[in-house]
Protein backbone atom coordinates (compact mmCIF):
# COMPACT_ATOMS: atom_id res chain seq x y z
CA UNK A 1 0.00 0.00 0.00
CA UNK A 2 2.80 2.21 0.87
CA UNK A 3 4.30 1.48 -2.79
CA UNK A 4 1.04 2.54 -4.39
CA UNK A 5 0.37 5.51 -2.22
CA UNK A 6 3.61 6.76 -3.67
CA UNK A 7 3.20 5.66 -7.18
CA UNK A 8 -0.55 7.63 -6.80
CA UNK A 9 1.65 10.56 -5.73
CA UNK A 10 4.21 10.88 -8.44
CA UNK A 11 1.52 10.30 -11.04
CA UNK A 12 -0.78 13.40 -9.85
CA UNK A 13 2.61 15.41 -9.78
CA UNK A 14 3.30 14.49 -13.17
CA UNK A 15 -0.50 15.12 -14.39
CA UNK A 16 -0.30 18.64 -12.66
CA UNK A 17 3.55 19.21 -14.76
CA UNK A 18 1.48 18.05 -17.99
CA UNK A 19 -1.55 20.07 -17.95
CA UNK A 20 0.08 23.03 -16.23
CA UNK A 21 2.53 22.98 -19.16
CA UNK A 22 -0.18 22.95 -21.72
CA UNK A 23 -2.08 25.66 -20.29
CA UNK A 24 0.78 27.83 -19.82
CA UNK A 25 1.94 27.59 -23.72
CA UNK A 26 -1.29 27.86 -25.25
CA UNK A 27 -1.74 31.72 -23.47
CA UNK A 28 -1.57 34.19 -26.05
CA UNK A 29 -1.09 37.67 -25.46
CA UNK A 30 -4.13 39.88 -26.48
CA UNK A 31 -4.41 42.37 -29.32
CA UNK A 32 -4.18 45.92 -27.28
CA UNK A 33 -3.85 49.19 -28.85
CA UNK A 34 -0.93 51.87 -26.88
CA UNK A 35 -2.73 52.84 -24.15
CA UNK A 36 -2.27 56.82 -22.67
CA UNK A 37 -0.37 57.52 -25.89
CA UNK A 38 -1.10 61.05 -26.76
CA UNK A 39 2.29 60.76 -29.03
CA UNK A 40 3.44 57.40 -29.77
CA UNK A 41 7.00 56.41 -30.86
CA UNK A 42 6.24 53.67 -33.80
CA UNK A 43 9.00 51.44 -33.92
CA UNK A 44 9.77 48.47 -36.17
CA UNK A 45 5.61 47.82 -36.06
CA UNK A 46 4.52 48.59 -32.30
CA UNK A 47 2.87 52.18 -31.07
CA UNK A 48 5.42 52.28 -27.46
CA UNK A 49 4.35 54.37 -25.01
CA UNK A 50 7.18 57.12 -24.68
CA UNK A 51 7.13 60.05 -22.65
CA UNK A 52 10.59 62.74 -23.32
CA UNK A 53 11.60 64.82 -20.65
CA UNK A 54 14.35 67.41 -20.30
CA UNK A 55 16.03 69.97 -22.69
CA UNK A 56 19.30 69.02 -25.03
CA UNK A 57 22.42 71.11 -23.62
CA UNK A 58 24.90 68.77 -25.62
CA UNK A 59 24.63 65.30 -23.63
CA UNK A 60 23.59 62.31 -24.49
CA UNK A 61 20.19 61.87 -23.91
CA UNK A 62 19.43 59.39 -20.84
CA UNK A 63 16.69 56.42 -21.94
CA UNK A 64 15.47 54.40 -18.69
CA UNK A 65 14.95 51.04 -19.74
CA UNK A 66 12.45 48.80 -17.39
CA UNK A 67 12.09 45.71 -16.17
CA UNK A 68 9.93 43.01 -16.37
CA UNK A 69 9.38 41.78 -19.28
CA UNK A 70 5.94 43.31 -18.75
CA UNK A 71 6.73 46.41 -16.22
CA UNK A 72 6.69 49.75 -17.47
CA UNK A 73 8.13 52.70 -17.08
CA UNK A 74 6.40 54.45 -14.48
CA UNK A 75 8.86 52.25 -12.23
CA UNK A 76 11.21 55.49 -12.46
CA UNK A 77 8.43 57.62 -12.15
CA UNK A 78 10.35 61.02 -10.14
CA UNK A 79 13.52 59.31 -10.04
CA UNK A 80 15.28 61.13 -12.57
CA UNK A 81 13.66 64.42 -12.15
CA UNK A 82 16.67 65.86 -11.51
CA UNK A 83 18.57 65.53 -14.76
CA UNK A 84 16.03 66.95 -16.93
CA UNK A 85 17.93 70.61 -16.30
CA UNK A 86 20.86 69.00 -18.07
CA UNK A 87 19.76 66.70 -20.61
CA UNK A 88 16.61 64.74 -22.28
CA UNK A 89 15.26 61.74 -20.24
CA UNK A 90 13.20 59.17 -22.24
CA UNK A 91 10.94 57.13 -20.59
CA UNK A 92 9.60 54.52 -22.30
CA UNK A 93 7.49 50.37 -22.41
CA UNK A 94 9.06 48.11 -23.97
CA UNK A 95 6.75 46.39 -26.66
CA UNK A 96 3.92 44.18 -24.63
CA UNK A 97 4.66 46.05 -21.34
CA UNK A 98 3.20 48.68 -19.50
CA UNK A 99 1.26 51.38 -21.97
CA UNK A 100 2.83 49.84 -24.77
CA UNK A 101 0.96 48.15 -28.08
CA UNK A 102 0.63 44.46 -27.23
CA UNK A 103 0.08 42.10 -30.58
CA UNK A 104 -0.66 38.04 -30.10
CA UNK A 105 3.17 37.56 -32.09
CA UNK A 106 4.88 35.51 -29.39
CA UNK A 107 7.66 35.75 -32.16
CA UNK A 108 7.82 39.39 -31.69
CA UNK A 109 8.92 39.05 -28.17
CA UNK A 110 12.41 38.17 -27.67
CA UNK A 111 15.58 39.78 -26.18
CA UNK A 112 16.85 40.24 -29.93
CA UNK A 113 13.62 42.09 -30.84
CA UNK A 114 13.70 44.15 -28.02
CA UNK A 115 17.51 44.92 -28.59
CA UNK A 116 16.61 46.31 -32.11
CA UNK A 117 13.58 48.01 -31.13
CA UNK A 118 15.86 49.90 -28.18
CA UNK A 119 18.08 50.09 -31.51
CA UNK A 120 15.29 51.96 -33.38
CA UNK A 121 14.13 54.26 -30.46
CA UNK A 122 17.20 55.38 -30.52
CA UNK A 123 18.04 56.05 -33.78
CA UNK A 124 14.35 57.06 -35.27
CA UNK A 125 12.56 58.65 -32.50
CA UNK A 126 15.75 59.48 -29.84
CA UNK A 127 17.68 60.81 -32.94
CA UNK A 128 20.83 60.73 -31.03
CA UNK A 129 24.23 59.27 -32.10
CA UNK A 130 24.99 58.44 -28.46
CA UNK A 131 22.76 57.58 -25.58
CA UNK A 132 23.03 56.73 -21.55
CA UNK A 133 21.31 53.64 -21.00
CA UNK A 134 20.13 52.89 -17.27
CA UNK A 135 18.66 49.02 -17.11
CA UNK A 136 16.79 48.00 -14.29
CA UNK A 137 16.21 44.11 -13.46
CA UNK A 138 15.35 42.35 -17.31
CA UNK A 139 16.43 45.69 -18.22
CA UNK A 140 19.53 45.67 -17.43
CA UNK A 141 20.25 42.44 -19.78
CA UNK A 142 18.49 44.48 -22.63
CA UNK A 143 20.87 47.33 -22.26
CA UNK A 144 23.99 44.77 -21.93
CA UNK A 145 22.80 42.68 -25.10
CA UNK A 146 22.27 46.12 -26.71
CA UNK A 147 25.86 47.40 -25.40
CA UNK A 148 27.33 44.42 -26.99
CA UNK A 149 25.84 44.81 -30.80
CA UNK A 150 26.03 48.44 -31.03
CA UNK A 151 28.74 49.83 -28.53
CA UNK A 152 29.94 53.23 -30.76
CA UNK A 153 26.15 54.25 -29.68
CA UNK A 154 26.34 53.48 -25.57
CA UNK A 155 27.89 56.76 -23.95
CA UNK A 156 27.65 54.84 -20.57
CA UNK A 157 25.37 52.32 -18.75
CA UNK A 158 23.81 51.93 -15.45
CA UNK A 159 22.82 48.64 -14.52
CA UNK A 160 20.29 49.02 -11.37
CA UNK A 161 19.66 45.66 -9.95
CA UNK A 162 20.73 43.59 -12.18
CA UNK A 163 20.55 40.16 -13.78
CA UNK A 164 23.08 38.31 -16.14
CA UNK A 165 22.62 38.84 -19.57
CA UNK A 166 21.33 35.41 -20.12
CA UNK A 167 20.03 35.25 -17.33
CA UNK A 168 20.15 31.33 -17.36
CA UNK A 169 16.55 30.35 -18.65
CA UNK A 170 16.34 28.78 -21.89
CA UNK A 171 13.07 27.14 -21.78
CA UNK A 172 9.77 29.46 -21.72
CA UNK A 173 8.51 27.05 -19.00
CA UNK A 174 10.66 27.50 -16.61
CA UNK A 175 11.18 31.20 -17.08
């Protein structure tokens, strides 16, 4: 009895792995328009919520990058208020996070999209040649992936509570 008790056990944990797994990969994420975007930046397909603070006096222009995925930027909300006297501060979501336009593309959402559409934001919307990135949690493996594939554009980097830059999960499960 003691034998079957256990066998009982380990096949109700396995069930639960099964249809747990099942119902987590067959979530899609919803169709959402940008939400609160009186001016969105359009980038590579997605309306991002994006919100530019500050006046140019010559810097590079400081872009707060979130964490999550799934956050948004109001995490810095007041926290940077004092560099807007010397440069531009850009807050902005990340595709599928906070404000931000959220399509049912899982393909859309990977590190290597989000490292070209950081890419993009700065070069189409930012319109700087340099930038300062600050990277908080997941954000701080964006900036780090974006630091590696385009370092003449990274002025510096702040890394805020951090993670690595791959940050060990490779299966969507788990993660």
């Amino acid at each position: 009895t003691f034998f079957l008790a256990i066998l009982a056990v380990l096949v109700l944990i396995v069930l639960y792995a099964a249809i747990t797994y099942v119902l987590y990969n067959r979530v899609m994420p919803q169709s959402r328009p940008c939400v609160d975007c009186a001016t969105p930046a359009h980038v590579n397909g997605y309306d991002l919520y994006y919100c530019e603070l500050g006046t140019d006096k010559g810097l590079p222009p400081v872009i707060l990058v979130h964490g999550g995925p799934g956050h948004s930027s109001l995490s810095f909300k007041n926290g940077f208020d004092f560099l807007v006297e010397e440069t531009r501060v850009i807050f902005y979501d990340q595709r599928g996070s906070g404000n931000s336009q959220i399509k049912p593309n899982l393909e859309d959402y990977t590190i290597e999209q989000l490292v070209e559409e950081l890419e993009a934001l700065r070069s189409d919307v930012v319109k700087a040649d340099k930038v300062i990135l600050v990277g908080h949690s997941f954000g701080s493996a964006l900036v780090q992936r974006y630091a590696l594939k385009y370092p003449e554009h990274v002025e510096k980097m702040v890394i805020a509570g951090g993670i690595r830059i791959n940050n060990g999960m490779s299966n969507r499960f788990v993660w």
